[in-house]
C-alpha atoms as a PDB file:
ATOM      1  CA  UNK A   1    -217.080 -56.980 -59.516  1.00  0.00           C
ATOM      2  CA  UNK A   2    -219.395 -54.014 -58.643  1.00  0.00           C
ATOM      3  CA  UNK A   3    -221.009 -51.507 -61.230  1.00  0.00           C
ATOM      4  CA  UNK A   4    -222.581 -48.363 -60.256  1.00  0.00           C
ATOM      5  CA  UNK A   5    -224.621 -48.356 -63.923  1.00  0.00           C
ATOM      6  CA  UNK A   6    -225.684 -50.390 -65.893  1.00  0.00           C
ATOM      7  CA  UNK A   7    -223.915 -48.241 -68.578  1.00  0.00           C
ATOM      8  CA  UNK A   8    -220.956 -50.373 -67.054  1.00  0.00           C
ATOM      9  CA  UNK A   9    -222.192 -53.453 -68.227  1.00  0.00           C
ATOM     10  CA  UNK A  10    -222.682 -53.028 -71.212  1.00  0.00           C
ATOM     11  CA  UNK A  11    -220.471 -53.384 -74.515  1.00  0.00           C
ATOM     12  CA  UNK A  12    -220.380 -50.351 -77.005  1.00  0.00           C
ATOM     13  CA  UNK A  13    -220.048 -52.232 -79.805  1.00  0.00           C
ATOM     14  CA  UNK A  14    -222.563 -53.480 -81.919  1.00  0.00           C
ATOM     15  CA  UNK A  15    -223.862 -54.276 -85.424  1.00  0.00           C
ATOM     16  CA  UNK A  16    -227.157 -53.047 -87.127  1.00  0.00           C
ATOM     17  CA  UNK A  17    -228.875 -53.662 -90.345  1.00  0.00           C
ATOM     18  CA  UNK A  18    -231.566 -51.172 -91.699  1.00  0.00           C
ATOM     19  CA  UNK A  19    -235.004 -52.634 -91.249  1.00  0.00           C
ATOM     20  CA  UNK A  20    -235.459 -53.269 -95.232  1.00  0.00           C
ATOM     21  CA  UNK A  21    -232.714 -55.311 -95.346  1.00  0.00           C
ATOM     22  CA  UNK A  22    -232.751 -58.707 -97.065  1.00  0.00           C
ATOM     23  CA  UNK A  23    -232.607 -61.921 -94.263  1.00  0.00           C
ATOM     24  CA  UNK A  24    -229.570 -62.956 -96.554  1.00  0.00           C
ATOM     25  CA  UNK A  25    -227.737 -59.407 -95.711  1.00  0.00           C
ATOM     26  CA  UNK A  26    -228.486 -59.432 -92.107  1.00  0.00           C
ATOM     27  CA  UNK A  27    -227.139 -63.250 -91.833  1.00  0.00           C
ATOM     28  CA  UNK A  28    -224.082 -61.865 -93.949  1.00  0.00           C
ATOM     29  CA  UNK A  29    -223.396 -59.017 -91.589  1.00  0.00           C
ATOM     30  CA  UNK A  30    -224.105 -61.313 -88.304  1.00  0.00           C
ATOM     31  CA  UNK A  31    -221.300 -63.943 -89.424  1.00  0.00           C
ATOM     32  CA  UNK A  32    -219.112 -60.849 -90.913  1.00  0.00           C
ATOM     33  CA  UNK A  33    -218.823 -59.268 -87.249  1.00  0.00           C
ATOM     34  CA  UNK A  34    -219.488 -63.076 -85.256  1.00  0.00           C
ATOM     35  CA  UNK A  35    -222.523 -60.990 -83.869  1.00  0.00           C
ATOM     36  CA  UNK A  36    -224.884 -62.478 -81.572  1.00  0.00           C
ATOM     37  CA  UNK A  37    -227.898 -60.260 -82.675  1.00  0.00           C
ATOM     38  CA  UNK A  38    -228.585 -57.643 -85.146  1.00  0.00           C
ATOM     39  CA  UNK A  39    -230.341 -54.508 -84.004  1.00  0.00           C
ATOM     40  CA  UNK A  40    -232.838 -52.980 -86.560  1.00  0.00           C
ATOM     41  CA  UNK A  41    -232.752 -49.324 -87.409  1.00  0.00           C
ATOM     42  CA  UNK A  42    -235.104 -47.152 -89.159  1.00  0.00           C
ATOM     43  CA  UNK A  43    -233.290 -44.064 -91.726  1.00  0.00           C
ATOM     44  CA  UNK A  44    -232.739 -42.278 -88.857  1.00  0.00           C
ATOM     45  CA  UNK A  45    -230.689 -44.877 -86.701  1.00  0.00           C
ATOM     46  CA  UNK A  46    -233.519 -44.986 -84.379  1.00  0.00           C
ATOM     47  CA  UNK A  47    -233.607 -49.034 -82.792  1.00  0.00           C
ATOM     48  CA  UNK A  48    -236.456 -50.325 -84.173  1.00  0.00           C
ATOM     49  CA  UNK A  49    -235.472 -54.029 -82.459  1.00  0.00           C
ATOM     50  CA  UNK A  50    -233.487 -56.686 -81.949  1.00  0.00           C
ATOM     51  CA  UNK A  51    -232.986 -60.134 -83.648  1.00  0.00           C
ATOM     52  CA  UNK A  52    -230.814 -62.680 -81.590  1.00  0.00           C
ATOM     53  CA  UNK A  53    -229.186 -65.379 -83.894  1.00  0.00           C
ATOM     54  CA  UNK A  54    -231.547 -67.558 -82.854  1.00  0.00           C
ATOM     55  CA  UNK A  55    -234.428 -66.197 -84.012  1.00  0.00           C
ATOM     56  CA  UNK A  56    -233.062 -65.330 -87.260  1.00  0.00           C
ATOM     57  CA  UNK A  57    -232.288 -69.408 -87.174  1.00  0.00           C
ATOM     58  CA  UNK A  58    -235.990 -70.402 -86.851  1.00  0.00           C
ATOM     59  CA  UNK A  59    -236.791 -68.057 -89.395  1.00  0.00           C
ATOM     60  CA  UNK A  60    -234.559 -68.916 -91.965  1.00  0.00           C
ATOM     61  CA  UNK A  61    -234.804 -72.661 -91.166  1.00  0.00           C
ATOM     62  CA  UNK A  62    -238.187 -73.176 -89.826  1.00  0.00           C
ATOM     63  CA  UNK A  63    -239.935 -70.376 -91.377  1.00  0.00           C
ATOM     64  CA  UNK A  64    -241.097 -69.598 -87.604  1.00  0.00           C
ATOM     65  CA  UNK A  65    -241.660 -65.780 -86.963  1.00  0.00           C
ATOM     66  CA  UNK A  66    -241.072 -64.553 -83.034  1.00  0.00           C
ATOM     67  CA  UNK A  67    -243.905 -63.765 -80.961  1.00  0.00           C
ATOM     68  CA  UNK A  68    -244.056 -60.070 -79.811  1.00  0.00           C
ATOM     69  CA  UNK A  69    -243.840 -60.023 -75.768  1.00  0.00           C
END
């Protein structure tokens, strides 16, 4: 398969939390929609980030925080 873009790999469809949501609401809304990551947005709907299940995991579980890259 060949794409021109990389508009043409990507899926439209996604699920976002504001960024003062609870952890609780954002696992809620991840298991809701069987999302793989939540992307954070400020009032505006501007991304603010992204956090993969798996991070959210070691948060809740572990009480691990990512490291910024």
């Amino acid at each position: 398969m060949s794409h021109d873009q990389i508009r043409d790999c990507m899926s439209p469809d996604y699920v976002s939390v504001s960024e003062y949501a609870s952890i609780a609401a954002g696992q809620a809304k991840m298991l809701e929609h069987f999302a793989p990551e939540l992307f954070i947005v400020n009032e505006s709907d501007e991304l603010l980030g992204v956090v993969p299940d798996y991070d959210l995991l070691k948060c809740v579980w572990l009480g691990v925080k990512p490291v910024s890259y």
